[in-house]
N, C-alpha and C. Protein backbone atom coordinates (compact mmCIF):
# COMPACT_ATOMS: atom_id res chain seq x y z
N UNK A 1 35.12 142.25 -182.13
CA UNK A 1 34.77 141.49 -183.33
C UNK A 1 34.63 140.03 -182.94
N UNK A 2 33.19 139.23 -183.63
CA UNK A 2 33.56 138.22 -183.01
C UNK A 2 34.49 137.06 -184.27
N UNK A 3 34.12 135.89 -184.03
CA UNK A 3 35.27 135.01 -184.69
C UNK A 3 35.08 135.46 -186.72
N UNK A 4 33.42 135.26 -186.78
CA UNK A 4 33.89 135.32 -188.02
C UNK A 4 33.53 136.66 -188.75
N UNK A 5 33.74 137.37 -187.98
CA UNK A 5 34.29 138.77 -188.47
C UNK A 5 35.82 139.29 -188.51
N UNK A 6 36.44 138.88 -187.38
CA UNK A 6 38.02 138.49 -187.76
C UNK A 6 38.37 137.37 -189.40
N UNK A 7 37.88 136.89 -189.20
CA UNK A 7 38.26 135.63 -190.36
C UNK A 7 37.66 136.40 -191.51
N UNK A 8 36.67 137.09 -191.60
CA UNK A 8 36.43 138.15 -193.16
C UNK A 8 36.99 138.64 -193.14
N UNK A 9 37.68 139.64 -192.29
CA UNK A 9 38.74 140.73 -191.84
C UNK A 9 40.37 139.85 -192.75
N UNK A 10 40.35 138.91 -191.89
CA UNK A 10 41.66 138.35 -192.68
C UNK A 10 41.62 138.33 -194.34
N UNK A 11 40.50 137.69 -194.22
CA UNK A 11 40.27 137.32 -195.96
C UNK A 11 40.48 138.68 -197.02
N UNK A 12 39.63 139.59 -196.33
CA UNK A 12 39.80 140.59 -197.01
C UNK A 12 41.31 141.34 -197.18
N UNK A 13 41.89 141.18 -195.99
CA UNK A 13 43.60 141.88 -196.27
C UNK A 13 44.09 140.80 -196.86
N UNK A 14 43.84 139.66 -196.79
CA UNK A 14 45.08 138.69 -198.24
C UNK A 14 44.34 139.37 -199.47
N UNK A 15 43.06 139.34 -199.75
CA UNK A 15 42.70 139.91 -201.09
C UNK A 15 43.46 141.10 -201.15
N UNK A 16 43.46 142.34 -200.39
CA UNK A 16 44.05 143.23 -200.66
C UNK A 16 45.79 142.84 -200.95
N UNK A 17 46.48 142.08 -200.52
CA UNK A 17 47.82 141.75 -200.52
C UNK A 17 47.88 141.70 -201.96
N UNK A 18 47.36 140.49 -202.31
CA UNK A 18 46.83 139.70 -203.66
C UNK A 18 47.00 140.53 -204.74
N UNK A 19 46.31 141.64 -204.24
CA UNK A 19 45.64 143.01 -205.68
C UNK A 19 47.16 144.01 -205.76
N UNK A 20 47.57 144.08 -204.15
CA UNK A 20 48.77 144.94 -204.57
C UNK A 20 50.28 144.03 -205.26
N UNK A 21 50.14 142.71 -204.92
CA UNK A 21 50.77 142.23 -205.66
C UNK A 21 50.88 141.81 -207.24
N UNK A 22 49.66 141.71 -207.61
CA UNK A 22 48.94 141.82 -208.93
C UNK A 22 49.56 143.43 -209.40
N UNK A 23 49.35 144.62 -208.68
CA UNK A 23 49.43 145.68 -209.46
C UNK A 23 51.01 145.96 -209.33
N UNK A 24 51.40 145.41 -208.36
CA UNK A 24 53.16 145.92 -208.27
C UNK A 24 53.89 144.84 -209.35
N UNK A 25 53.62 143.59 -209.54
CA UNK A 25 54.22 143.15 -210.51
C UNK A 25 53.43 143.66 -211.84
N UNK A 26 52.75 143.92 -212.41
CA UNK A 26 52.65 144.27 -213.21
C UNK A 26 53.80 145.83 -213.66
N UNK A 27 53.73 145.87 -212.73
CA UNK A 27 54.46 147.61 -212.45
C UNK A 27 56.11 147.04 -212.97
N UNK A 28 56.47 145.75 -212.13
CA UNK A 28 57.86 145.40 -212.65
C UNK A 28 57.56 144.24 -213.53
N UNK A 29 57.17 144.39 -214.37
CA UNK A 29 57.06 143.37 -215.46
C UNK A 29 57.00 142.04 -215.69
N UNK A 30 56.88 141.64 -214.11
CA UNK A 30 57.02 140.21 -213.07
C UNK A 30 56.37 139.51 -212.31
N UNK A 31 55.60 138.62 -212.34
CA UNK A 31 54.62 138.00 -211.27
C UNK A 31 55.53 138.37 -209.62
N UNK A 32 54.28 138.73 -209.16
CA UNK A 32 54.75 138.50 -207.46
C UNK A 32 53.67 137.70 -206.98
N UNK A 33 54.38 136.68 -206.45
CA UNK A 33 53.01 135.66 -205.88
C UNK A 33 52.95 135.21 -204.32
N UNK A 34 54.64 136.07 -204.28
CA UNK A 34 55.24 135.65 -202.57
C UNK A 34 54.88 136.74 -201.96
N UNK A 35 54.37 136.46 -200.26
CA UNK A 35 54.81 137.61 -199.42
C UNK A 35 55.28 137.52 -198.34
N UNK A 36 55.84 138.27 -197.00
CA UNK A 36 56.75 138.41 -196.08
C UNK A 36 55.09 138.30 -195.13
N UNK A 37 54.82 137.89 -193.92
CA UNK A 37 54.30 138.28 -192.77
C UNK A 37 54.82 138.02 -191.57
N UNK A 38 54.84 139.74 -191.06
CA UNK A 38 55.30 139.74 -189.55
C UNK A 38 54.15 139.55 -188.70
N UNK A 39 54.43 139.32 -187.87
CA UNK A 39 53.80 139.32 -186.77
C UNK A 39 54.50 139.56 -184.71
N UNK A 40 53.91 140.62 -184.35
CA UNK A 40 54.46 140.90 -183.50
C UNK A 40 53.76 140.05 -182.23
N UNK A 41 54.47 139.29 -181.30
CA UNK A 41 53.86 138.50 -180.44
C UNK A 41 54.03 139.49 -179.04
N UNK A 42 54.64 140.46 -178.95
CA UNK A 42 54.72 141.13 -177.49
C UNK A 42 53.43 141.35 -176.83
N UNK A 43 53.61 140.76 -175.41
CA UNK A 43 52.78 140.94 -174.67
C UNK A 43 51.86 139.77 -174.41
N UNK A 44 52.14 138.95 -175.54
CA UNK A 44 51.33 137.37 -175.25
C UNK A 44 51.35 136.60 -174.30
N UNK A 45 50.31 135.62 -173.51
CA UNK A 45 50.65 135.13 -172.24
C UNK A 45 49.97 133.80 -171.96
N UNK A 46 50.05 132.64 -171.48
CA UNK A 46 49.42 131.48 -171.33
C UNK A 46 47.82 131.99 -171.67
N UNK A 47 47.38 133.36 -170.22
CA UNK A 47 45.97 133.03 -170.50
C UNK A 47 44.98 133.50 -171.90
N UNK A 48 46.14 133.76 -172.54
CA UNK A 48 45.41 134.14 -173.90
C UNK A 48 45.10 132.91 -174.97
N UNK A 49 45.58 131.47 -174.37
CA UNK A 49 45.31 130.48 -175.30
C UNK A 49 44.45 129.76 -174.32
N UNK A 50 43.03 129.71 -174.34
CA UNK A 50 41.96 129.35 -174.11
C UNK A 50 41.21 128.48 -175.27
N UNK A 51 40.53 127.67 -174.83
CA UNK A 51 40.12 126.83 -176.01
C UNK A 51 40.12 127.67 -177.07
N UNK A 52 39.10 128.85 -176.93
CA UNK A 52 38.04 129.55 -177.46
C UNK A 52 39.51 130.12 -178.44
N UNK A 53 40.35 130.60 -178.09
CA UNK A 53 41.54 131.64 -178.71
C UNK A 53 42.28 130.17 -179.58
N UNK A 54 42.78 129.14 -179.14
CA UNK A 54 43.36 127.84 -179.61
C UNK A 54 42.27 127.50 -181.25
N UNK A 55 40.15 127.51 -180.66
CA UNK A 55 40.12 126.90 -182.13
C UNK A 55 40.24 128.04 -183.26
N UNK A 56 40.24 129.31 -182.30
CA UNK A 56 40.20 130.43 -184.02
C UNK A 56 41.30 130.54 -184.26
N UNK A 57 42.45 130.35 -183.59
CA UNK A 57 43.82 130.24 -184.80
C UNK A 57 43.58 129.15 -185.36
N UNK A 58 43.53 127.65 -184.83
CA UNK A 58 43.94 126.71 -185.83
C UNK A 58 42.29 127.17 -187.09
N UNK A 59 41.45 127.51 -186.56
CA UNK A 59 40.25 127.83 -187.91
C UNK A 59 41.03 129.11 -189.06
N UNK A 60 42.16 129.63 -188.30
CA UNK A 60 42.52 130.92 -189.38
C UNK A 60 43.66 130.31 -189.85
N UNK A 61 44.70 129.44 -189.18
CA UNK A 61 45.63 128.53 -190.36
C UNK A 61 44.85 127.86 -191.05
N UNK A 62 43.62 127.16 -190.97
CA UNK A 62 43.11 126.57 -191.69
C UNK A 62 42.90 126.85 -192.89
N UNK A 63 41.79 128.21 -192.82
CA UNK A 63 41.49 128.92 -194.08
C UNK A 63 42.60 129.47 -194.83
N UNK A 64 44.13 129.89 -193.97
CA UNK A 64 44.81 130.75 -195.01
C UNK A 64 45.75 129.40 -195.74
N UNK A 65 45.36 128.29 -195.02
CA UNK A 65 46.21 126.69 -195.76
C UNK A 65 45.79 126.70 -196.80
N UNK A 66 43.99 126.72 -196.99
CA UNK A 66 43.08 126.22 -198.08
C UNK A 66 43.08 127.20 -199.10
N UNK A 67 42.56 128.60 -198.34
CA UNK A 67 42.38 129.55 -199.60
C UNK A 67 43.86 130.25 -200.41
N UNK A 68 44.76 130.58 -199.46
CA UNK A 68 45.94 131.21 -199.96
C UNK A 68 47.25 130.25 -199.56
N UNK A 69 46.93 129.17 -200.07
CA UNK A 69 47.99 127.77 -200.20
C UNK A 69 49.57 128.50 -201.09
N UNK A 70 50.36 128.45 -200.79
CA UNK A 70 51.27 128.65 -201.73
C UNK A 70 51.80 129.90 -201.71
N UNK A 71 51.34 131.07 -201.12
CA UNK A 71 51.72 132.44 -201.34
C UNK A 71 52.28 133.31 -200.52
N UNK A 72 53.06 132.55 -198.94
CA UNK A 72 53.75 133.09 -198.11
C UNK A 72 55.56 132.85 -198.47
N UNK A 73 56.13 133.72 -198.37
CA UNK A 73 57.36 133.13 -198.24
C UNK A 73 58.13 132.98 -197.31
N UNK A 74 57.70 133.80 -196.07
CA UNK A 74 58.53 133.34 -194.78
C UNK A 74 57.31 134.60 -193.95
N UNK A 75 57.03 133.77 -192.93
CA UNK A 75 56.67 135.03 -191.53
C UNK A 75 57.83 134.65 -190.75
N UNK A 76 57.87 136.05 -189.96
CA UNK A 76 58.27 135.62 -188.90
C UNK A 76 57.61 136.49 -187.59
N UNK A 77 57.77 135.69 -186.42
CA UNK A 77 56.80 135.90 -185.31
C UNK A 77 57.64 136.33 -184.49
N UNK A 78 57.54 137.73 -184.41
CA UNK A 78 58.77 138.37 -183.56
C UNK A 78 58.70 138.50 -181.61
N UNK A 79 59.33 139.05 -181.03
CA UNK A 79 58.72 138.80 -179.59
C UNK A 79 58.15 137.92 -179.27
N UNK A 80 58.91 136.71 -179.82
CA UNK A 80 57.87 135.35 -179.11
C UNK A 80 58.57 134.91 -178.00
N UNK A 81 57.72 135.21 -176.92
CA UNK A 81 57.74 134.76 -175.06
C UNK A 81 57.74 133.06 -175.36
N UNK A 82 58.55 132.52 -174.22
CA UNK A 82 58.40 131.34 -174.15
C UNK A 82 57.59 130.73 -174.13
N UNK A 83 56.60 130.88 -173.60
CA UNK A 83 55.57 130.00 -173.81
C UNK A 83 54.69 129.73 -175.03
N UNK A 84 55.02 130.40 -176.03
CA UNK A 84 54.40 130.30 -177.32
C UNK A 84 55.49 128.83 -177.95
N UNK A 85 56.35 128.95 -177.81
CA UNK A 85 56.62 127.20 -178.28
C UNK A 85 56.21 126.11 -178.10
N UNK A 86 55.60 125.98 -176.77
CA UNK A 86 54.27 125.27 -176.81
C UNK A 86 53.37 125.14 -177.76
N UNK A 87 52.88 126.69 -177.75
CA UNK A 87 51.70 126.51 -178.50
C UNK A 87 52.06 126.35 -180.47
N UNK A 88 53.16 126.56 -180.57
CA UNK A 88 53.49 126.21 -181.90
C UNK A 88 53.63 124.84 -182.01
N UNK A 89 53.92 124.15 -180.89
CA UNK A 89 54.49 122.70 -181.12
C UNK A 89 52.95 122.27 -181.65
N UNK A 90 51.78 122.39 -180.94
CA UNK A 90 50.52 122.49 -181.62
C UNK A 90 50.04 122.87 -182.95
N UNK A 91 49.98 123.74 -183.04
CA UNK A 91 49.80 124.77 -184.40
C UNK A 91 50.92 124.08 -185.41
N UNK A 92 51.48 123.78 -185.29
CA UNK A 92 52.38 123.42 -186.28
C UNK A 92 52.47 121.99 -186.89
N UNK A 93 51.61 121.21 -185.94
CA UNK A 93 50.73 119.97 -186.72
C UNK A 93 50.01 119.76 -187.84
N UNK A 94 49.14 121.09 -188.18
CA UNK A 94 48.30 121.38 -188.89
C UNK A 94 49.18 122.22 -190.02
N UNK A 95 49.83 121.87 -190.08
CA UNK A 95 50.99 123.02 -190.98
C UNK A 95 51.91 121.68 -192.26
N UNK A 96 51.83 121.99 -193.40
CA UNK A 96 52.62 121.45 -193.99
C UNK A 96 54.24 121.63 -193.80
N UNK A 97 55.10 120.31 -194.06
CA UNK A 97 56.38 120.51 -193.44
C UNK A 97 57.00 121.76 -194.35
N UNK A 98 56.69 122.08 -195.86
CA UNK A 98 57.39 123.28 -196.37
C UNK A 98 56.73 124.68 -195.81
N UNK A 99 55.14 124.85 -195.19
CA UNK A 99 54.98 125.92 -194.61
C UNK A 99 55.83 125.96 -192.78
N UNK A 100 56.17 124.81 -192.67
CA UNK A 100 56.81 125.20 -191.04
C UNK A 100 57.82 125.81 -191.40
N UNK A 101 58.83 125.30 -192.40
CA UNK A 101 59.95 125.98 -192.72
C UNK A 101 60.34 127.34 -193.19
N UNK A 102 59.19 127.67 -193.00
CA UNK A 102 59.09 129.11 -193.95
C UNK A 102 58.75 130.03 -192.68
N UNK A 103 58.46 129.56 -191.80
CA UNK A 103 57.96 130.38 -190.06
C UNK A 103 59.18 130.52 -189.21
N UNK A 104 59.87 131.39 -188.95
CA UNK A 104 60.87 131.65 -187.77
C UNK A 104 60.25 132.71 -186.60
N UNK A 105 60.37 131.71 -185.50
CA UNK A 105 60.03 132.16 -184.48
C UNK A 105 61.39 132.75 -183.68
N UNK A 106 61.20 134.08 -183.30
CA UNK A 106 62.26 135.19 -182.86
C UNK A 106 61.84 135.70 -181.42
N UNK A 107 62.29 135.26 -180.75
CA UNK A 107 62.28 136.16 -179.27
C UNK A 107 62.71 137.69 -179.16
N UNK A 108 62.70 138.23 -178.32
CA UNK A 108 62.88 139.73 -177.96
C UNK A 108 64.40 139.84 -178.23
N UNK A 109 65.27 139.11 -177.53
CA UNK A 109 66.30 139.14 -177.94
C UNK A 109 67.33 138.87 -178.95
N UNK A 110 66.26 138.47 -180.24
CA UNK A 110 66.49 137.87 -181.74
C UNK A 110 66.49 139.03 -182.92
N UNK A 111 66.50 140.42 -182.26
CA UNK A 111 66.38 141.10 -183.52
C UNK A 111 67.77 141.12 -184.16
N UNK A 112 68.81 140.87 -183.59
CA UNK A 112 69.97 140.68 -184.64
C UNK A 112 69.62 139.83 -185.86
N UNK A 113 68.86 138.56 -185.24
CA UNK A 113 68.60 137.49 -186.35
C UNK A 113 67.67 137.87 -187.32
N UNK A 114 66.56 139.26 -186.77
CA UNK A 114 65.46 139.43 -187.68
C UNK A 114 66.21 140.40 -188.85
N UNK A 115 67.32 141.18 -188.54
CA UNK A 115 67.85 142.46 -189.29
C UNK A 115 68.68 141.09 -190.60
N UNK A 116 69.05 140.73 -189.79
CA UNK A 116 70.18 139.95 -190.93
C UNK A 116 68.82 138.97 -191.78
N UNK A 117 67.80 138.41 -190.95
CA UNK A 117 66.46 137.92 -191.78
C UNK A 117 65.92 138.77 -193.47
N UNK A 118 65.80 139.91 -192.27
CA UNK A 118 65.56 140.80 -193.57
C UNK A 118 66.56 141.37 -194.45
N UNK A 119 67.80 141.28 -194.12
CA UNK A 119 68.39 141.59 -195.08
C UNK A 119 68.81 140.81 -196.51
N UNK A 120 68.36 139.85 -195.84
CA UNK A 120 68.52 138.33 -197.17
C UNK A 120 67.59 138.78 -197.77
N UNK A 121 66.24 138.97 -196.73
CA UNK A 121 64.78 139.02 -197.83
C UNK A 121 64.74 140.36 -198.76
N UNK A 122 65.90 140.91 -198.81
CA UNK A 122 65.76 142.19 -199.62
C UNK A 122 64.59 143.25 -198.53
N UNK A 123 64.58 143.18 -197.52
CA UNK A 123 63.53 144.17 -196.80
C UNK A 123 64.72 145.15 -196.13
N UNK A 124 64.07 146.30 -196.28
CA UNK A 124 64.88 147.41 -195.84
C UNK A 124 64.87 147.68 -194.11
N UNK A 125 65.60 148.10 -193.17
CA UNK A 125 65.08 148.43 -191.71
C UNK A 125 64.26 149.08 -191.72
N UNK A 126 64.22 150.17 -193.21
CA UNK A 126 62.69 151.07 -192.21
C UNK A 126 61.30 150.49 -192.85
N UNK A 127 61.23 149.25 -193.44
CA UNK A 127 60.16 148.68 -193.81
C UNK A 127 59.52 148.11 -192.02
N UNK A 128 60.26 147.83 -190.56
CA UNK A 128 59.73 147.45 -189.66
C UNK A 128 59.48 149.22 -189.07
């Protein structure tokens, strides 16, 4: 796929998020406007941040800043290899200071921190 077929691709699963959140609160009698995103970083490596890989993330924080402003409540980026703190120290320029706070970055050896993560967030273990 190239760049902006990923970036419709995205657009289209927040719409879908969007709709199931629309239909599940309706279901509990309650706006849902928040959501959880994981993201699994295993296997990531310096040579995967190439210009070319560097401008389509900051172009896909971009769009999900502009179009779906307001509607994350925490990711977290699990298996993150060292060298991705780098690249967050980057990425995270372009980030408002209440969306940095809402991002926990978890190494391989952090799933204690992700179980007890999710257990605040009301997420069950077999939701991973």
């Amino acid at each position: 796929m190239d760049k902006a077929a990923v970036l419709r691709h995205r657009v289209q699963i927040m719409e879908a998020v969007g709709h199931l959140k629309r239909r599940e609160g309706g279901r509990r009698g309650y706006a849902l406007y928040k959501h959880i995103w994981v993201i699994d970083l295993a296997g990531l490596k310096v040579a995967h941040f190439t210009g070319d890989v560097r401008d389509f993330v900051l172009d896909l924080v971009k769009l999900c800043k502009e179009k779906y402003t307001d509607t994350l409540w925490t990711m977290w980026l699990v298996n993150a290899p060292l060298v991705f703190r780098a690249v967050w120290a980057m990425l995270s320029r372009v980030l408002r200071r209440s969306t940095q706070e809402k991002i926990m970055i978890l190494g391989g050896s952090d799933m204690a921190k992700l179980k007890e993560e999710m257990a605040t967030a009301g997420v069950g273990a077999d939701a991973m």
